[in-house]
PDB file of N, CA and C in Angstrom:
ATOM      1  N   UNK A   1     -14.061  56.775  25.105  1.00  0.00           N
ATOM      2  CA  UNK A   1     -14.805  55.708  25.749  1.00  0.00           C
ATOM      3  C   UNK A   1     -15.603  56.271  26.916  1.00  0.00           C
ATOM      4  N   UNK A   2     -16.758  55.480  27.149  1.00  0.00           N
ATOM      5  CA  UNK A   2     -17.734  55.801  27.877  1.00  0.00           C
ATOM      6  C   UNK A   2     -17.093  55.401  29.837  1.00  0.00           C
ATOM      7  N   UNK A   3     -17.655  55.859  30.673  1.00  0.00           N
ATOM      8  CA  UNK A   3     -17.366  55.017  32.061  1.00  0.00           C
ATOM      9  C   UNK A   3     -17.455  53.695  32.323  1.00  0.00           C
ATOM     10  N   UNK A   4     -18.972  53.769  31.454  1.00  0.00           N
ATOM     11  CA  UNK A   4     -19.778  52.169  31.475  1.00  0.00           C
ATOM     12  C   UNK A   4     -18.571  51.045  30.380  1.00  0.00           C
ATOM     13  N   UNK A   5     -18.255  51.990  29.248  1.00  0.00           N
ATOM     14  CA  UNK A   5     -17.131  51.363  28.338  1.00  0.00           C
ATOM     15  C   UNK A   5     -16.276  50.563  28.844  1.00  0.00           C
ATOM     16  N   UNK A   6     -15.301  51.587  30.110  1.00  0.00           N
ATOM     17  CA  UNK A   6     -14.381  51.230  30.991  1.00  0.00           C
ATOM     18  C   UNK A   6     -14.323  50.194  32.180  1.00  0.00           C
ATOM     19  N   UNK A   7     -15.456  50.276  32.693  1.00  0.00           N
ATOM     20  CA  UNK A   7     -16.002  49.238  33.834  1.00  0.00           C
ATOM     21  C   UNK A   7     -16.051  48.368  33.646  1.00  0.00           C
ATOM     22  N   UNK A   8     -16.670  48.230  31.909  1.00  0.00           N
ATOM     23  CA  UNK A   8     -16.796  46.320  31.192  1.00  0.00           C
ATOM     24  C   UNK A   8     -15.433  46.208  30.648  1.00  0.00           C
ATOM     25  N   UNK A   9     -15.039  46.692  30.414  1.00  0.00           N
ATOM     26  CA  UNK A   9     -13.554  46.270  29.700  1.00  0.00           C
ATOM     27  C   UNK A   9     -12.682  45.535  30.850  1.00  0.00           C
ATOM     28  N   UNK A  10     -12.583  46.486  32.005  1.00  0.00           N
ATOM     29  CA  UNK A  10     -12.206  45.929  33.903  1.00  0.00           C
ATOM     30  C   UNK A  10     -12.792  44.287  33.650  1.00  0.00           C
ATOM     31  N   UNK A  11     -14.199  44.166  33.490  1.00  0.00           N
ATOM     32  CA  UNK A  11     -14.467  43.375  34.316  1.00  0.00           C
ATOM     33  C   UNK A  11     -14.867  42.279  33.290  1.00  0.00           C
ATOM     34  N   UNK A  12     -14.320  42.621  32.288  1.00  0.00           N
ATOM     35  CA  UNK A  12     -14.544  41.106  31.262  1.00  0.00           C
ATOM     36  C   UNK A  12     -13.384  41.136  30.070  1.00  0.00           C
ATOM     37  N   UNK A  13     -13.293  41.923  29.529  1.00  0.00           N
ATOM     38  CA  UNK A  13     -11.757  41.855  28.810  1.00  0.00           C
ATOM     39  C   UNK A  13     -10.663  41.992  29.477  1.00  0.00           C
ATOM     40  N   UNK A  14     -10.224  42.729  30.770  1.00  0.00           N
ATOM     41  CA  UNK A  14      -9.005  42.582  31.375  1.00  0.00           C
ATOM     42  C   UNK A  14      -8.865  41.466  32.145  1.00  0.00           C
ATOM     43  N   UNK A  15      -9.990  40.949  32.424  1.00  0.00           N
ATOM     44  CA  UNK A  15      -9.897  39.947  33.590  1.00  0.00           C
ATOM     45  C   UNK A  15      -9.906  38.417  32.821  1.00  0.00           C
ATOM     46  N   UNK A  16     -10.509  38.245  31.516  1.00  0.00           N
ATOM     47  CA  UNK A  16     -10.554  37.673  30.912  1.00  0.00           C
ATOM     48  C   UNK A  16      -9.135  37.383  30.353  1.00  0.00           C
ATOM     49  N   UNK A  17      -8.184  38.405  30.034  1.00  0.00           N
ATOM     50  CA  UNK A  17      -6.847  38.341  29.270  1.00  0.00           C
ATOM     51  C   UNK A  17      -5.646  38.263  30.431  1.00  0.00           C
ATOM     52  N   UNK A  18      -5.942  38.038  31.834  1.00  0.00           N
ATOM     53  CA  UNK A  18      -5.073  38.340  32.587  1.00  0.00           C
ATOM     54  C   UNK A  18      -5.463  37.003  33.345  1.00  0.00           C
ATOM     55  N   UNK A  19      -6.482  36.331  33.159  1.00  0.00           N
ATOM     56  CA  UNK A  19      -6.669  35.055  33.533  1.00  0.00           C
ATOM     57  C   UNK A  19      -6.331  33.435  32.374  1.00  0.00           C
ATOM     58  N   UNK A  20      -6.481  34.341  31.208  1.00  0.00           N
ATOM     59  CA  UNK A  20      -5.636  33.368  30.030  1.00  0.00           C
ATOM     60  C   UNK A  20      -4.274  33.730  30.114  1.00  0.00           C
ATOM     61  N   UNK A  21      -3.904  34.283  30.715  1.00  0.00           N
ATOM     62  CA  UNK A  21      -1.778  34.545  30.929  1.00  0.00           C
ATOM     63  C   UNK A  21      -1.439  33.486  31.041  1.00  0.00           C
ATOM     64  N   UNK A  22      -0.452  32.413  30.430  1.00  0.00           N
ATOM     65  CA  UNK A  22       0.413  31.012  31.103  1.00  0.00           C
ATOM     66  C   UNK A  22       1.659  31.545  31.143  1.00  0.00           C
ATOM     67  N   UNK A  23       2.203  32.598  30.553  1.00  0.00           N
ATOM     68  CA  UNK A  23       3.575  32.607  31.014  1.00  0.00           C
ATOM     69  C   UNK A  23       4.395  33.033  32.280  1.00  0.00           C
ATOM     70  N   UNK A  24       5.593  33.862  32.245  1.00  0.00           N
ATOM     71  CA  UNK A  24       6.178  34.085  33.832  1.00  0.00           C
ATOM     72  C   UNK A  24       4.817  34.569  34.179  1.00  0.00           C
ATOM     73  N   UNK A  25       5.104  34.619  35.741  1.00  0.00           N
ATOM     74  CA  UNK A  25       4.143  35.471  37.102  1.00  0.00           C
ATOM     75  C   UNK A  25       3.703  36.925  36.407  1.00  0.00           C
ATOM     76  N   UNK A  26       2.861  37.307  36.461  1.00  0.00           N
ATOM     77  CA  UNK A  26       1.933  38.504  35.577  1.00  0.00           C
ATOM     78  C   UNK A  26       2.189  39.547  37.058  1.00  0.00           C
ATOM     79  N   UNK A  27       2.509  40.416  36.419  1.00  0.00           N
ATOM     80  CA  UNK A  27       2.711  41.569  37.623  1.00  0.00           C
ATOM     81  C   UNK A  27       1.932  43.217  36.673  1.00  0.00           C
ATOM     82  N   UNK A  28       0.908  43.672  37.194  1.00  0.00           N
ATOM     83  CA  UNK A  28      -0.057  45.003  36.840  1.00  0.00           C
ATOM     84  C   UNK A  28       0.904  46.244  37.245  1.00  0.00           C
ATOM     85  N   UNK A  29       1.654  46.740  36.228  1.00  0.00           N
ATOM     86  CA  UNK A  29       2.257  48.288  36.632  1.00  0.00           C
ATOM     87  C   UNK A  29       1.611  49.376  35.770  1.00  0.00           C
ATOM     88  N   UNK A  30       1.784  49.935  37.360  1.00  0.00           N
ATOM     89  CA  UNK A  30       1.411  51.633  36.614  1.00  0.00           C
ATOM     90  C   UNK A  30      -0.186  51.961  36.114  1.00  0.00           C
ATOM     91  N   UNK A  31      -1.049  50.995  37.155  1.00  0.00           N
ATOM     92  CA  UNK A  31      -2.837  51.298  36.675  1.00  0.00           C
ATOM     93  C   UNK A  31      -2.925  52.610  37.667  1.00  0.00           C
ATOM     94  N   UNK A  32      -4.167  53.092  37.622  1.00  0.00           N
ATOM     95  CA  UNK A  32      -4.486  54.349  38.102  1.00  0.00           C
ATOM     96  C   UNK A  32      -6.026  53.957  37.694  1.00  0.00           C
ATOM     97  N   UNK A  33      -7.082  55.086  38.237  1.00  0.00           N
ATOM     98  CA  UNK A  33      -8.563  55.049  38.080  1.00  0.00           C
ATOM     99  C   UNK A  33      -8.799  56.851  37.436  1.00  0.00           C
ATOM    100  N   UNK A  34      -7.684  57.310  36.798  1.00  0.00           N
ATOM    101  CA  UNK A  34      -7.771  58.364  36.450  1.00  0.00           C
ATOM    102  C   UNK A  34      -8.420  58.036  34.510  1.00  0.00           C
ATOM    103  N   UNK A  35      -9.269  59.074  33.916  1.00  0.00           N
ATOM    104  CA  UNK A  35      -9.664  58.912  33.226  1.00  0.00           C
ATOM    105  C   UNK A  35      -9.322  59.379  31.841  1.00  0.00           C
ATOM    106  N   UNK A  36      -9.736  59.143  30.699  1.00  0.00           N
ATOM    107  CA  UNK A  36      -9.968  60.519  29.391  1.00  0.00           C
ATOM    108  C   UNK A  36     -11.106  61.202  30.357  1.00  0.00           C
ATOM    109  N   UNK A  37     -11.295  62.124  29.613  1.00  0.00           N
ATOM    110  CA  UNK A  37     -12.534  63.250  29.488  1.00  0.00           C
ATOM    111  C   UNK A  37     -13.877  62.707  29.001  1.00  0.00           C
ATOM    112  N   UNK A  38     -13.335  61.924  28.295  1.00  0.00           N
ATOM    113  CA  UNK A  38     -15.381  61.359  27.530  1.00  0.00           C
ATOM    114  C   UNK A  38     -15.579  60.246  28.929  1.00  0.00           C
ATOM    115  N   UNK A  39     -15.228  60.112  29.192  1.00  0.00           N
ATOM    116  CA  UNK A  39     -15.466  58.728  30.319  1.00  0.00           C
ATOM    117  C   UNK A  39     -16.488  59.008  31.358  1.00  0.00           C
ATOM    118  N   UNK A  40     -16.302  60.761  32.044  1.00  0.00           N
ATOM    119  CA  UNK A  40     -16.902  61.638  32.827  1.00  0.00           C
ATOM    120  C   UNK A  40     -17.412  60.500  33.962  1.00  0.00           C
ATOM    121  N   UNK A  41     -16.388  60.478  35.143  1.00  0.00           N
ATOM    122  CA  UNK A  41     -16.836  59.733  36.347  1.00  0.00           C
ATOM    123  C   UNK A  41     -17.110  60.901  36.882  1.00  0.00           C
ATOM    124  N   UNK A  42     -18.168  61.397  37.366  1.00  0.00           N
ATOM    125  CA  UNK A  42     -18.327  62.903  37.968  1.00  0.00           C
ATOM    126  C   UNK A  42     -19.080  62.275  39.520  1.00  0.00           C
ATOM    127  N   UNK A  43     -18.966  61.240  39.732  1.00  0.00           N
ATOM    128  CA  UNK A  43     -19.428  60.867  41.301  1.00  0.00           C
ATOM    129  C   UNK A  43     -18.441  59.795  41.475  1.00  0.00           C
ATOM    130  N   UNK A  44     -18.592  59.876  43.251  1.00  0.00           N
ATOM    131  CA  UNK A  44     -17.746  59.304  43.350  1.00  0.00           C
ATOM    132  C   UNK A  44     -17.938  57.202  43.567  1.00  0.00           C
ATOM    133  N   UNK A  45     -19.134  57.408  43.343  1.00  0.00           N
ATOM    134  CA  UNK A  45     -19.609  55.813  43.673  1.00  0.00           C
ATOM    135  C   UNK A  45     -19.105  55.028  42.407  1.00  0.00           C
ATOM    136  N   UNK A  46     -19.360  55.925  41.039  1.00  0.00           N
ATOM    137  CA  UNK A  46     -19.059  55.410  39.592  1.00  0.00           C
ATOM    138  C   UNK A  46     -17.273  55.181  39.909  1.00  0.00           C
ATOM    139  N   UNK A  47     -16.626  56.246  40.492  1.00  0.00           N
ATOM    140  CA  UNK A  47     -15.401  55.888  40.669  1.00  0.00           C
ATOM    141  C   UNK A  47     -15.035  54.507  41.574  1.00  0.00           C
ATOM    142  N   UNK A  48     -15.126  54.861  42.472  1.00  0.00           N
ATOM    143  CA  UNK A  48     -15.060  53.547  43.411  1.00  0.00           C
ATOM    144  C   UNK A  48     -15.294  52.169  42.707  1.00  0.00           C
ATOM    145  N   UNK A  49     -16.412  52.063  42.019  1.00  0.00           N
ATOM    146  CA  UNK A  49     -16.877  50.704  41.262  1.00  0.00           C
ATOM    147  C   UNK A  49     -15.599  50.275  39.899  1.00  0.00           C
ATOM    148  N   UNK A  50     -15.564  51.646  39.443  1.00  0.00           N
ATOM    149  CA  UNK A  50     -14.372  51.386  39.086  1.00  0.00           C
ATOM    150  C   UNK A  50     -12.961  51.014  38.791  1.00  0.00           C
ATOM    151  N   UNK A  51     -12.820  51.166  40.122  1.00  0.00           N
ATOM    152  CA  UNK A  51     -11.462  51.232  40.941  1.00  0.00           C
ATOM    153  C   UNK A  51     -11.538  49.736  41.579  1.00  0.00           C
ATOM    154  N   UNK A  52     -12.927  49.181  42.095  1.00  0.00           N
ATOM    155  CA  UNK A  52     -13.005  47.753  42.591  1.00  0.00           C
ATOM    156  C   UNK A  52     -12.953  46.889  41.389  1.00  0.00           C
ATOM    157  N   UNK A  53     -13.731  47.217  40.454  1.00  0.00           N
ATOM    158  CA  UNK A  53     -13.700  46.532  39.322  1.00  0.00           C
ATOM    159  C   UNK A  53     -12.313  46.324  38.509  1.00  0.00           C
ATOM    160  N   UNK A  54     -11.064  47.185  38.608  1.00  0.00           N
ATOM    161  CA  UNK A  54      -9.986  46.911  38.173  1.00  0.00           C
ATOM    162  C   UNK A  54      -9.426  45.634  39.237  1.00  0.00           C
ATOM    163  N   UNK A  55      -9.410  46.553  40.604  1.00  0.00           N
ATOM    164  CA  UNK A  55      -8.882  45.252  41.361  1.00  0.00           C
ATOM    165  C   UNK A  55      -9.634  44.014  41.213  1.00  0.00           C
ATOM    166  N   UNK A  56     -10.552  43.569  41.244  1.00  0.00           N
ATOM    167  CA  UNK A  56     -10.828  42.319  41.327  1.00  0.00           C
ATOM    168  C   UNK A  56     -10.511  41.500  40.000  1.00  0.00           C
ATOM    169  N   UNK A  57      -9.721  42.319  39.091  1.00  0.00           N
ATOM    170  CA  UNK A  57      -9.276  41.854  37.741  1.00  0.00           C
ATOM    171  C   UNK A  57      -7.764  41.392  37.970  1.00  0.00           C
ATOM    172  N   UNK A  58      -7.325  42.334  38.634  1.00  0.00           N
ATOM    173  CA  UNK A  58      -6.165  41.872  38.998  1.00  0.00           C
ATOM    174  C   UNK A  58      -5.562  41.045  39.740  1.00  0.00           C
ATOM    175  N   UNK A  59      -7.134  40.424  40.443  1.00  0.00           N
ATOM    176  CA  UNK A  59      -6.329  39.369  41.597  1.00  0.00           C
ATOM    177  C   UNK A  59      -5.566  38.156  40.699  1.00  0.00           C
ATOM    178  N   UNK A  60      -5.968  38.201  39.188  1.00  0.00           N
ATOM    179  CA  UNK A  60      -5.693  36.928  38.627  1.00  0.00           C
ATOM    180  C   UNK A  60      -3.777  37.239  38.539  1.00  0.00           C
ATOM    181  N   UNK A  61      -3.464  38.383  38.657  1.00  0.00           N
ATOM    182  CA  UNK A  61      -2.302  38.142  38.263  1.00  0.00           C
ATOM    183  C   UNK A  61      -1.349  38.176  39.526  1.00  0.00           C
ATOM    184  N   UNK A  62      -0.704  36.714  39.232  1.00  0.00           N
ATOM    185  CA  UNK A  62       0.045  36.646  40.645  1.00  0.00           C
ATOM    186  C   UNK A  62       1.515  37.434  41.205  1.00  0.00           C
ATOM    187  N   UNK A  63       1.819  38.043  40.078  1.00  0.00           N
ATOM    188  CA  UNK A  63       2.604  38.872  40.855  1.00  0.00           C
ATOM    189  C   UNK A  63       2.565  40.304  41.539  1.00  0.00           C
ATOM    190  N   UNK A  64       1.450  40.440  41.477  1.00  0.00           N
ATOM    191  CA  UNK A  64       0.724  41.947  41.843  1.00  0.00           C
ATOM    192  C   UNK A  64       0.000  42.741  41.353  1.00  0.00           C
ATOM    193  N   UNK A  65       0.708  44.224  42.223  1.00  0.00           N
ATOM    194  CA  UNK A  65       0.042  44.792  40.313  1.00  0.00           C
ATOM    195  C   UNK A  65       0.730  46.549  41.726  1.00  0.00           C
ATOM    196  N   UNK A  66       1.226  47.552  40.876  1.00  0.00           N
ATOM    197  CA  UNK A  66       1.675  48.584  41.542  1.00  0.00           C
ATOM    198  C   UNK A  66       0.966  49.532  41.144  1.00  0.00           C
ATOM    199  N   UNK A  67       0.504  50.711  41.442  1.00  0.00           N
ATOM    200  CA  UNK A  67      -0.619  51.964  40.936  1.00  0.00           C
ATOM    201  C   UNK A  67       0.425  52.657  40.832  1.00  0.00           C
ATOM    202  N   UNK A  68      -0.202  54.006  40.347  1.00  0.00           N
ATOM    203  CA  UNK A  68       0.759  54.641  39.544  1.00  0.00           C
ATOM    204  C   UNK A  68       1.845  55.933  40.149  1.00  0.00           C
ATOM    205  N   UNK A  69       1.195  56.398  41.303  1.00  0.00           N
ATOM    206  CA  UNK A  69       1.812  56.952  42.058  1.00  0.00           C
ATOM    207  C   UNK A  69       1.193  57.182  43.599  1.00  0.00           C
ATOM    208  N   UNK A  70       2.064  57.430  45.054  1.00  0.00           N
ATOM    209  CA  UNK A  70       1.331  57.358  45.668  1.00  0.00           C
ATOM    210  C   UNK A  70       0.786  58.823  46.053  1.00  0.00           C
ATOM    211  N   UNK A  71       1.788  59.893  45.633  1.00  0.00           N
ATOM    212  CA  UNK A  71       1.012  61.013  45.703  1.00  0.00           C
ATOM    213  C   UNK A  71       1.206  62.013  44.811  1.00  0.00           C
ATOM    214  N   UNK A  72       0.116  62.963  44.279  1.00  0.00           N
ATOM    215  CA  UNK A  72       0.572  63.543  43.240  1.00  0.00           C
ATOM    216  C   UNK A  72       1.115  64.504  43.485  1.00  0.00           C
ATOM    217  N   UNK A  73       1.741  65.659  43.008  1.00  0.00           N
ATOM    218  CA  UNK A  73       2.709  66.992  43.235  1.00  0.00           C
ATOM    219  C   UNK A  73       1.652  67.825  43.857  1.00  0.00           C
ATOM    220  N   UNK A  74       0.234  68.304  43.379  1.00  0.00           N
ATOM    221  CA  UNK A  74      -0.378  69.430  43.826  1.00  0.00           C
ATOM    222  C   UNK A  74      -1.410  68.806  44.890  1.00  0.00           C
ATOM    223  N   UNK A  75      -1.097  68.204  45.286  1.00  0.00           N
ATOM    224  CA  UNK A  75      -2.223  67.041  46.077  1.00  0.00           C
ATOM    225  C   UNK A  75      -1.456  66.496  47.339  1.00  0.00           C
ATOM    226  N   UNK A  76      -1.266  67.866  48.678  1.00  0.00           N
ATOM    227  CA  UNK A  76      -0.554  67.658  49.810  1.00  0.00           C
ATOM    228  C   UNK A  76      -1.066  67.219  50.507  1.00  0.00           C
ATOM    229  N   UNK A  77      -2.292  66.966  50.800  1.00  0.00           N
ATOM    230  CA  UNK A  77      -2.885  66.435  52.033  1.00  0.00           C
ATOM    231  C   UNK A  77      -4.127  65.507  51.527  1.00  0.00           C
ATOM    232  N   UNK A  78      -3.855  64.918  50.580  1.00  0.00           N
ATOM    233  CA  UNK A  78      -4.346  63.779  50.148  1.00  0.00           C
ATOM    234  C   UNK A  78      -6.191  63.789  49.761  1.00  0.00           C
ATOM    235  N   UNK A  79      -6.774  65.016  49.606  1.00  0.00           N
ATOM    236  CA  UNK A  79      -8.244  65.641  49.496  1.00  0.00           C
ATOM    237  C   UNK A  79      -8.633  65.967  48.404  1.00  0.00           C
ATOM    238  N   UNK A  80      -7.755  65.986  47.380  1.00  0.00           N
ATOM    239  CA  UNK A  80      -8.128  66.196  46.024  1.00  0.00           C
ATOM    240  C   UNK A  80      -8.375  64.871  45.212  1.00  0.00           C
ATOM    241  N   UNK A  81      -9.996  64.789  44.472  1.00  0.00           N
ATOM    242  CA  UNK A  81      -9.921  64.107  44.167  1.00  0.00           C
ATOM    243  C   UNK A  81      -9.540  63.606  42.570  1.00  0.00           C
ATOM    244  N   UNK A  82      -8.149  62.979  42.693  1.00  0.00           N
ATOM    245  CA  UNK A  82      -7.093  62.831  41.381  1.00  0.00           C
ATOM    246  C   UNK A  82      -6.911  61.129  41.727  1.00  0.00           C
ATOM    247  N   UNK A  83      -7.427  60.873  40.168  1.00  0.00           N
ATOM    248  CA  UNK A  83      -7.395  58.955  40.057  1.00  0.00           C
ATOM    249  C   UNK A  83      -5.558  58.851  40.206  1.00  0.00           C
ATOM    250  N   UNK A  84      -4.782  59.741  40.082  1.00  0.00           N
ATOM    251  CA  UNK A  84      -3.560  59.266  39.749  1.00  0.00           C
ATOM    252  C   UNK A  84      -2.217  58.991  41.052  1.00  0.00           C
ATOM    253  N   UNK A  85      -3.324  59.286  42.064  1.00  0.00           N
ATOM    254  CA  UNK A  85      -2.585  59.488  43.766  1.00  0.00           C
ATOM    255  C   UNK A  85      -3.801  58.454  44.762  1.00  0.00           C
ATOM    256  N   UNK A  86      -2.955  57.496  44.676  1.00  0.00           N
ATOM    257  CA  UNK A  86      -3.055  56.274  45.784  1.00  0.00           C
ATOM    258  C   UNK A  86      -3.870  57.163  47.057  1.00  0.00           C
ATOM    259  N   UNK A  87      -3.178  58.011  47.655  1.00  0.00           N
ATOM    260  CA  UNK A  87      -2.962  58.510  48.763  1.00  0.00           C
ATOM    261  C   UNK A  87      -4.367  59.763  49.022  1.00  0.00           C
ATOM    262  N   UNK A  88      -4.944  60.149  48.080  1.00  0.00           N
ATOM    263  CA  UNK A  88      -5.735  60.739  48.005  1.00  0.00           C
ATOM    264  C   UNK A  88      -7.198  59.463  47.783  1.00  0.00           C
ATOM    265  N   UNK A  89      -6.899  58.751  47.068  1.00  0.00           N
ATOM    266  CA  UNK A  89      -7.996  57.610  46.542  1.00  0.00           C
ATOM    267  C   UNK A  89      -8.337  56.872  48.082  1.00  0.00           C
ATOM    268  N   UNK A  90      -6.621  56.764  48.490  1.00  0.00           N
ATOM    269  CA  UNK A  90      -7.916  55.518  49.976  1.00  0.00           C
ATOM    270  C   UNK A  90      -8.483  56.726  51.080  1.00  0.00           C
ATOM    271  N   UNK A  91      -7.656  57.672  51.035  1.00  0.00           N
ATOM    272  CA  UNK A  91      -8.312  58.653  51.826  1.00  0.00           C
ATOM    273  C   UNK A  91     -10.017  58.767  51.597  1.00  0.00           C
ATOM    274  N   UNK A  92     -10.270  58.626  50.514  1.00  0.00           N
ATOM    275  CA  UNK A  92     -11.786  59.378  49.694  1.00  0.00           C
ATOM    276  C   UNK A  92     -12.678  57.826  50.052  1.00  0.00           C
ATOM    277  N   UNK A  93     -11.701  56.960  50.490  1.00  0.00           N
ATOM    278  CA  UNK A  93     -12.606  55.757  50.006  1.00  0.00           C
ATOM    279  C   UNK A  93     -12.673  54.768  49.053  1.00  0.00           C
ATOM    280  N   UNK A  94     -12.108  55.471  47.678  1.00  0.00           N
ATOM    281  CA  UNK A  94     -12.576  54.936  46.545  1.00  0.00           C
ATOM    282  C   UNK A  94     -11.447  54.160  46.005  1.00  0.00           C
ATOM    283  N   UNK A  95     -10.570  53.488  47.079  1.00  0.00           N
ATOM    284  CA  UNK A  95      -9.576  52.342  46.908  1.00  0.00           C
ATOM    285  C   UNK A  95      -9.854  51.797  47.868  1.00  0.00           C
ATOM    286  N   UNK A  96     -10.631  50.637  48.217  1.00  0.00           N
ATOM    287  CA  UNK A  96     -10.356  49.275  49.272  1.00  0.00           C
ATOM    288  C   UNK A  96      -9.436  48.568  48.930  1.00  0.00           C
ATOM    289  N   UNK A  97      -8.502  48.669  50.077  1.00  0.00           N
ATOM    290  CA  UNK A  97      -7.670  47.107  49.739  1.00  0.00           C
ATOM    291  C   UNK A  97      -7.925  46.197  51.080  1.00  0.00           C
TER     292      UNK A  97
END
């Protein structure tokens, strides 16, 4: 899948299927803004939009939603940029909460 693939899927099939939920409280585990390889976010603005575009999908679900880790093993001081470490992402920017 493409970036552009991923961004619409965020922002009209996830948000779409997470806003038709009626059952228990909907809780998001284990998202990340880390990619495949064909996706190629190679800037960081495409990331960021990304990363907003999941959250604002998730506000529908009321029990939260947890990312996937807050820091990764090779990623000590939070500067590498890896979709899979919280801690590196708000550092860079490219997580507003």
């Amino acid at each position: 899948k493409s970036k552009d693939d991923l961004i619409n899927y965020a922002a009209n099939d996830l948000k779409r299927d997470i806003a038709a939920w009626n059952g228990n409280w909907l809780i998001i585990g284990e998202w990340s803004i880390a990619s495949p390889g064909s996706a190629n976010f190679n800037n960081d603005d495409d990331l960021k939009r990304y990363a907003n575009t999941q959250l604002k999908a998730f506000k529908g679900a009321h029990a939260g939603w947890t990312f996937w880790s807050w820091k990764m093993y090779d990623d000590r001081d939070g500067n590498q940029r890896n979709g899979w470490s919280m801690k590196a992402m708000l550092k860079k920017g490219l997580i507003q909460l």
